[in-house]
N, C-alpha and C. Protein backbone atom coordinates (compact mmCIF):
# COMPACT_ATOMS: atom_id res chain seq x y z
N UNK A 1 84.61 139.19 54.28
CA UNK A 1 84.66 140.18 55.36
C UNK A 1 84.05 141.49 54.89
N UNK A 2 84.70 141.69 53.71
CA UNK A 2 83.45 142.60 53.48
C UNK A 2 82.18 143.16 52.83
N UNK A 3 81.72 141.65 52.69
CA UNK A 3 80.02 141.63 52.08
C UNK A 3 79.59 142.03 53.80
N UNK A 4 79.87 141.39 54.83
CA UNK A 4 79.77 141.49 56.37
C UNK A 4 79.87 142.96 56.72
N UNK A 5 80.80 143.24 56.52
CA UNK A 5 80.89 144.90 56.98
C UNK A 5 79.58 145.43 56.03
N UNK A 6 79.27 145.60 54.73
CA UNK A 6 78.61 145.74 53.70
C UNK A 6 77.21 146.08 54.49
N UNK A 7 76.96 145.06 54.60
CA UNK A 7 75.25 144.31 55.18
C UNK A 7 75.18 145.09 56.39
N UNK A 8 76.39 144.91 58.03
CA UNK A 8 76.52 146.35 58.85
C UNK A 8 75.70 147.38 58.73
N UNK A 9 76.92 147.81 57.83
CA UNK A 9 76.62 149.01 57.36
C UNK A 9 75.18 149.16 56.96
N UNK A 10 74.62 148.55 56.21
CA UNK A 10 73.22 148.91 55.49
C UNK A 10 72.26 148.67 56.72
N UNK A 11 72.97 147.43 57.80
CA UNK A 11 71.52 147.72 58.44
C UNK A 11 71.68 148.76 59.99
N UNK A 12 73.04 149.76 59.80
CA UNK A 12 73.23 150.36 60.94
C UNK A 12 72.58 152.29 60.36
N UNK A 13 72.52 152.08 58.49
CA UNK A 13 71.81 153.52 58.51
C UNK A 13 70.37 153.05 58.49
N UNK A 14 69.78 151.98 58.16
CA UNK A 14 68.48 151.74 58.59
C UNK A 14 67.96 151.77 59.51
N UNK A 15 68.63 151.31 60.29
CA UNK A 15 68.01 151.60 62.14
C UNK A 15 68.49 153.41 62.66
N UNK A 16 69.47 153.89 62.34
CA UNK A 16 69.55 155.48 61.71
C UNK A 16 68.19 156.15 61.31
N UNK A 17 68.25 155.76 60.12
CA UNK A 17 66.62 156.21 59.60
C UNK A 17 65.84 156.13 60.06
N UNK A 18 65.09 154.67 60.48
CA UNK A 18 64.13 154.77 61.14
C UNK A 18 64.17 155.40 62.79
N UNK A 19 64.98 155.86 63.76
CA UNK A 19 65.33 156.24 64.61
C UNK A 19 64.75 157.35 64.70
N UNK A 20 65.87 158.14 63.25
CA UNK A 20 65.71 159.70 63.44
C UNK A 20 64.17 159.81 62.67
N UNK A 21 63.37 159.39 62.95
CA UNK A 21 61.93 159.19 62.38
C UNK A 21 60.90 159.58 63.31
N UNK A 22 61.59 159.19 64.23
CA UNK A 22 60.71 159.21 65.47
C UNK A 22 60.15 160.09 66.29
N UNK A 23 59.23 160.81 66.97
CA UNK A 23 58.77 162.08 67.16
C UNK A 23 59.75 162.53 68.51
N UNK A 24 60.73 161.17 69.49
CA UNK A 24 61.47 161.68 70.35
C UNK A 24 62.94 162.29 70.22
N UNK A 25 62.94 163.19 70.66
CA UNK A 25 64.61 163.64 70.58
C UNK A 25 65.57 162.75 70.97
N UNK A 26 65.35 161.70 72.10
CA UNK A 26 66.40 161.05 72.40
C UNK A 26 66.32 159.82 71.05
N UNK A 27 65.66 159.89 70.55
CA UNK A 27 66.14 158.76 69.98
C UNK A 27 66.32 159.59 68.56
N UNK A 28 65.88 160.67 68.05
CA UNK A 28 67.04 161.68 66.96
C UNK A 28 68.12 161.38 67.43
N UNK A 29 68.37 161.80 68.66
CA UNK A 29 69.94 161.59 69.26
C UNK A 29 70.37 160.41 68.74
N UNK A 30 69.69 159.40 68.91
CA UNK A 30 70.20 158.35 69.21
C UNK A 30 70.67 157.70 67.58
N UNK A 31 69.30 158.23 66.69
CA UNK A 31 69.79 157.88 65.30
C UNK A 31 70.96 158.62 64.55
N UNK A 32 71.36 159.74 65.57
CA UNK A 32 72.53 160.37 64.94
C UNK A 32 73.56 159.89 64.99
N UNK A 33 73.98 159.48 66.05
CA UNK A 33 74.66 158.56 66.18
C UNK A 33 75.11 157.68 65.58
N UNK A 34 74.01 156.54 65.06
CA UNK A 34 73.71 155.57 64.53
C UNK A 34 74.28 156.16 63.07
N UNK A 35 73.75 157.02 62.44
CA UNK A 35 74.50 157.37 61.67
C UNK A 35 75.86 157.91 61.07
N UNK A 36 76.72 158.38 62.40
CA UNK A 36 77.97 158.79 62.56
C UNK A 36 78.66 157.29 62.57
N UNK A 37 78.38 156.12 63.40
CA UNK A 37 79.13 155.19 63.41
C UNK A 37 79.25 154.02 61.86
N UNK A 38 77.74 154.30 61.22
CA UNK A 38 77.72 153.95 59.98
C UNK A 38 78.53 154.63 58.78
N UNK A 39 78.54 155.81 58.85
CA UNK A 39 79.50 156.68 58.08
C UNK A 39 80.86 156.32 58.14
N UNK A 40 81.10 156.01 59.56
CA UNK A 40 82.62 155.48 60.02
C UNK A 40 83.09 154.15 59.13
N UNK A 41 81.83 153.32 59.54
CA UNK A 41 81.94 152.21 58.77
C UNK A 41 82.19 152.31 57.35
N UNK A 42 81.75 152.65 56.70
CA UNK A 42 81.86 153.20 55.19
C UNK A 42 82.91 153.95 54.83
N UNK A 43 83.54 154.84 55.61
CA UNK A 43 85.25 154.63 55.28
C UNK A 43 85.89 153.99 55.31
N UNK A 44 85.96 153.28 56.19
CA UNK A 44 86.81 152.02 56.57
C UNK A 44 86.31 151.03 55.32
N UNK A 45 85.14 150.49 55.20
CA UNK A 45 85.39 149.79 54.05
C UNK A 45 85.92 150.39 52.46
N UNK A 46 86.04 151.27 52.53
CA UNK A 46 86.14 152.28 51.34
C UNK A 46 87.76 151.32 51.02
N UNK A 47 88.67 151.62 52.14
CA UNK A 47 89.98 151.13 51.90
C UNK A 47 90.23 149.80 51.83
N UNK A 48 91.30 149.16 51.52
CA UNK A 48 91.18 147.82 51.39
C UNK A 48 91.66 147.04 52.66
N UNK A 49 91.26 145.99 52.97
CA UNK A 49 91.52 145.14 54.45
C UNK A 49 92.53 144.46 53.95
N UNK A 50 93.77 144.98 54.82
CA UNK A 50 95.21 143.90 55.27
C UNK A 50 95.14 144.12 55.97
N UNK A 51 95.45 142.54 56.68
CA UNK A 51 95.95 142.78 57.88
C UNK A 51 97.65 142.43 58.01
N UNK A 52 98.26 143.45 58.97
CA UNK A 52 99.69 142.78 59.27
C UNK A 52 100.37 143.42 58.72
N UNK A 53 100.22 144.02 57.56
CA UNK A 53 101.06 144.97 56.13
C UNK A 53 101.30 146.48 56.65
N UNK A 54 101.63 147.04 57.56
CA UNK A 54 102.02 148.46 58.14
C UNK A 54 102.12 149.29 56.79
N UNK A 55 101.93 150.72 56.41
CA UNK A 55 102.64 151.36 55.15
C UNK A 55 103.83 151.61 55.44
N UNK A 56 104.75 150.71 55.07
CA UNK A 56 106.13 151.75 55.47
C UNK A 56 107.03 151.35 54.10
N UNK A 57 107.66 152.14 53.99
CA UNK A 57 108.55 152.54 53.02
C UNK A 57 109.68 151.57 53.67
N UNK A 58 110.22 150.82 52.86
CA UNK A 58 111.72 150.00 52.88
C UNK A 58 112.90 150.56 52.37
N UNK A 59 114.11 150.81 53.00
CA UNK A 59 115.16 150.98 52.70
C UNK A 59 115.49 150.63 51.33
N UNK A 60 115.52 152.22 50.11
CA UNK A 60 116.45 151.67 49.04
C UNK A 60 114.82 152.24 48.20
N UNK A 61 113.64 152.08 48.91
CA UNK A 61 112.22 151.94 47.67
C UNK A 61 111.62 153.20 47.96
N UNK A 62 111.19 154.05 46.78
CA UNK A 62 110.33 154.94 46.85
C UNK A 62 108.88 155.03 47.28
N UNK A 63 107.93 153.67 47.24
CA UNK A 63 106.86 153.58 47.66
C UNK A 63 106.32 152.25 48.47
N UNK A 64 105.65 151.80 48.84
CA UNK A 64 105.69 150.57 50.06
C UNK A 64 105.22 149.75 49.12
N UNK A 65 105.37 148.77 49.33
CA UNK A 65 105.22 147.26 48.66
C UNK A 65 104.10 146.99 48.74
N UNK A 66 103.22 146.98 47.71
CA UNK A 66 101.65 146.48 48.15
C UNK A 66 101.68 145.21 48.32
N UNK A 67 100.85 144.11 48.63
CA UNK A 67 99.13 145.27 49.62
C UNK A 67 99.71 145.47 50.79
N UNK A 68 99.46 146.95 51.25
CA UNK A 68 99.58 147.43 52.61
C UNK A 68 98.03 147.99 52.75
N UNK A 69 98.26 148.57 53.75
CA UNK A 69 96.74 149.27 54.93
C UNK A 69 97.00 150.75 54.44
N UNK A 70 95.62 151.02 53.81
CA UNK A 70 96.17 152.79 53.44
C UNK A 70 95.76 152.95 54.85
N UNK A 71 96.81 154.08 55.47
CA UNK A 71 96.14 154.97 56.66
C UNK A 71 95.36 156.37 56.80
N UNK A 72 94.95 156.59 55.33
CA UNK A 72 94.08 157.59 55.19
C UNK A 72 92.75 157.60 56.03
N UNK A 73 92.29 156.37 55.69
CA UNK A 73 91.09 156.42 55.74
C UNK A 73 90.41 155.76 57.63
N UNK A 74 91.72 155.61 58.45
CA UNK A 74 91.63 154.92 59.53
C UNK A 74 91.80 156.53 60.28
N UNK A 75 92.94 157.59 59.78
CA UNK A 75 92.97 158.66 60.21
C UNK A 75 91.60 159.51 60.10
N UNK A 76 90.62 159.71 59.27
CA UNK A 76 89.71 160.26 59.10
C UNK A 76 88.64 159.85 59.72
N UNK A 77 88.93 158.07 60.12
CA UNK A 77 87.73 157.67 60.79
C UNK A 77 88.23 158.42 62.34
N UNK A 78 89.46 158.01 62.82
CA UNK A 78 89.72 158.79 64.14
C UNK A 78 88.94 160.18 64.18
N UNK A 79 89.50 161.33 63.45
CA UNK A 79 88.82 162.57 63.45
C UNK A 79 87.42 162.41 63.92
N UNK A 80 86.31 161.50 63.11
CA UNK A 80 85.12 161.88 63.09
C UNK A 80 84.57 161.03 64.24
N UNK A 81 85.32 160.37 64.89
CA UNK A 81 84.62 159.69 66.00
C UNK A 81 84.75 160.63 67.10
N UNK A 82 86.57 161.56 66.99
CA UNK A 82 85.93 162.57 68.08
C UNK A 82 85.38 163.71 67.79
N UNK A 83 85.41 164.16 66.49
CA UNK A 83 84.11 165.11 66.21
C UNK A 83 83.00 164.87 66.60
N UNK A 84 82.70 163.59 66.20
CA UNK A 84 81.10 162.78 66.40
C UNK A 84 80.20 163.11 68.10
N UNK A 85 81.50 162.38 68.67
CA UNK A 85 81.39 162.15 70.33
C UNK A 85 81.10 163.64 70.80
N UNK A 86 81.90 164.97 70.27
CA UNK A 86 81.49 165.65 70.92
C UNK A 86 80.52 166.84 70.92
N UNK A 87 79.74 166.00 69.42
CA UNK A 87 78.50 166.44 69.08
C UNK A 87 77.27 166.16 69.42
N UNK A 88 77.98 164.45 69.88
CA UNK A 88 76.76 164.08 70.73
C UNK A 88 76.60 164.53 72.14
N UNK A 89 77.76 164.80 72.76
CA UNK A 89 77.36 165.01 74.31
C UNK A 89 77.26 166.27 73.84
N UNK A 90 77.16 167.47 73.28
CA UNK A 90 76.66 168.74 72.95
C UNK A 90 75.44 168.76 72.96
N UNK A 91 74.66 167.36 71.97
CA UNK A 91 73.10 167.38 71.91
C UNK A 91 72.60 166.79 73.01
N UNK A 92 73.25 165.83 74.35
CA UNK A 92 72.41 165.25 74.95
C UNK A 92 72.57 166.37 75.92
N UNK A 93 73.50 167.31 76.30
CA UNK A 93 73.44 168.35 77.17
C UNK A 93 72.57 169.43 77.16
N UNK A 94 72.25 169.52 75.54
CA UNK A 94 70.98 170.45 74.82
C UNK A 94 69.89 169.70 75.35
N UNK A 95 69.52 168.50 74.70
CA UNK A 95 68.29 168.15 74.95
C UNK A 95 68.01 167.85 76.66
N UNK A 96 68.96 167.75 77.12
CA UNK A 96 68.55 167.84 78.79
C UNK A 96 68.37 169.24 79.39
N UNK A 97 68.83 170.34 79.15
CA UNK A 97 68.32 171.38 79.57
C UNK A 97 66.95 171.72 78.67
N UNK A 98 66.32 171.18 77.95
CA UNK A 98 65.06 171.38 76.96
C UNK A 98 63.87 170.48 77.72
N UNK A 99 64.47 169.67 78.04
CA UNK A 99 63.43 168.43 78.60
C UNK A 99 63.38 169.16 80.01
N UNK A 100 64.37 169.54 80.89
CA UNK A 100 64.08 170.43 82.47
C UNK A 100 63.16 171.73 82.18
N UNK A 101 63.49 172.09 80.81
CA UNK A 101 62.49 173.48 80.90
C UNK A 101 61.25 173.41 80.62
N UNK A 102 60.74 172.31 79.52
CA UNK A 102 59.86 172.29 78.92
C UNK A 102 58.73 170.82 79.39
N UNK A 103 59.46 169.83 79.59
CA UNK A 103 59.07 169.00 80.51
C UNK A 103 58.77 167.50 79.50
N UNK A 104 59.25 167.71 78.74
CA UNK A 104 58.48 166.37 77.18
C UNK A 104 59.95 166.23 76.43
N UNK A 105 60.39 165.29 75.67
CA UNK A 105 61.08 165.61 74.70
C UNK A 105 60.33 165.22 73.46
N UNK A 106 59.32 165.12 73.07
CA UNK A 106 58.27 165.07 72.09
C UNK A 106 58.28 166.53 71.17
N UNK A 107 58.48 166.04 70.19
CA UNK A 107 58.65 167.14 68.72
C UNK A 107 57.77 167.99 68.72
N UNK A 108 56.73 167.34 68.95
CA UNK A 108 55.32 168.36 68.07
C UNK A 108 54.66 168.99 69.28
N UNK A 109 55.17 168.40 70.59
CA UNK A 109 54.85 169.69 71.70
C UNK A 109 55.80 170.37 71.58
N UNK A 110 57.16 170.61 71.82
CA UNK A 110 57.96 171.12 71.43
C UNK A 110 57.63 172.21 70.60
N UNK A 111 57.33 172.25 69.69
CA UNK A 111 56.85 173.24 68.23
C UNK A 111 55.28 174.07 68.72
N UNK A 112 54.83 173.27 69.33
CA UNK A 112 53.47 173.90 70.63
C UNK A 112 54.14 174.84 71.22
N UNK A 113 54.97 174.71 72.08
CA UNK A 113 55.41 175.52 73.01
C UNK A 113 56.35 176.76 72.81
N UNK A 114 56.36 176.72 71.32
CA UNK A 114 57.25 177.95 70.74
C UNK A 114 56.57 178.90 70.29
N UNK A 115 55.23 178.82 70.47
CA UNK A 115 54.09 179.60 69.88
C UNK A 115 53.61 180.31 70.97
């Protein structure tokens, strides 16, 4: 399961990369993304996969009985998905008032038109 997540991951910042490569903004957008959900991924594998094992502390024991599910790293993925989300509708709200003013979402007119 997780050579699978592994491989994911490698081929979700590659399509990332090559994305944010591209001379259009929507698809920067789009590789940002791509890269926020890969990042996600890569915490999550960071920790170890149980399933079924809750962390909880048992009556009488100072620390939980391994293997449990650390919830560090499931909490941090929460955070950054809604950080993520509302960075993206920040940029697609940007790049839509850019594309009404300017009329392209193409980079290198873009950089034309600031001159």
């Amino acid at each position: 399961m997780e050579i699978l997540l592994a491989i994911i991951i490698g081929v979700l910042y590659a399509a990332a990369i090559y994305m944010m490569m591209s001379r259009s903004i929507v698809k920067l957008i789009i590789g940002l993304a791509l890269l926020g959900h890969a990042s996600n991924l890569l915490i999550f594998n960071m920790g170890p996969l149980v399933r079924g094992r809750p962390p909880l502390i048992h009556e009488g024991a100072e620390v939980p009985i391994p293997p449990f599910a650390d919830p560090l790293p499931q909490a941090l993925i929460l955070t950054a998905i809604v950080i993520g989300l509302g960075a993206i509708a920040f940029a697609i709200v940007l790049v839509r008032s850019v594309y009404q003013q300017v009329g392209t979402d193409d980079i290198d007119e873009l950089r034309t038109t600031e001159r």
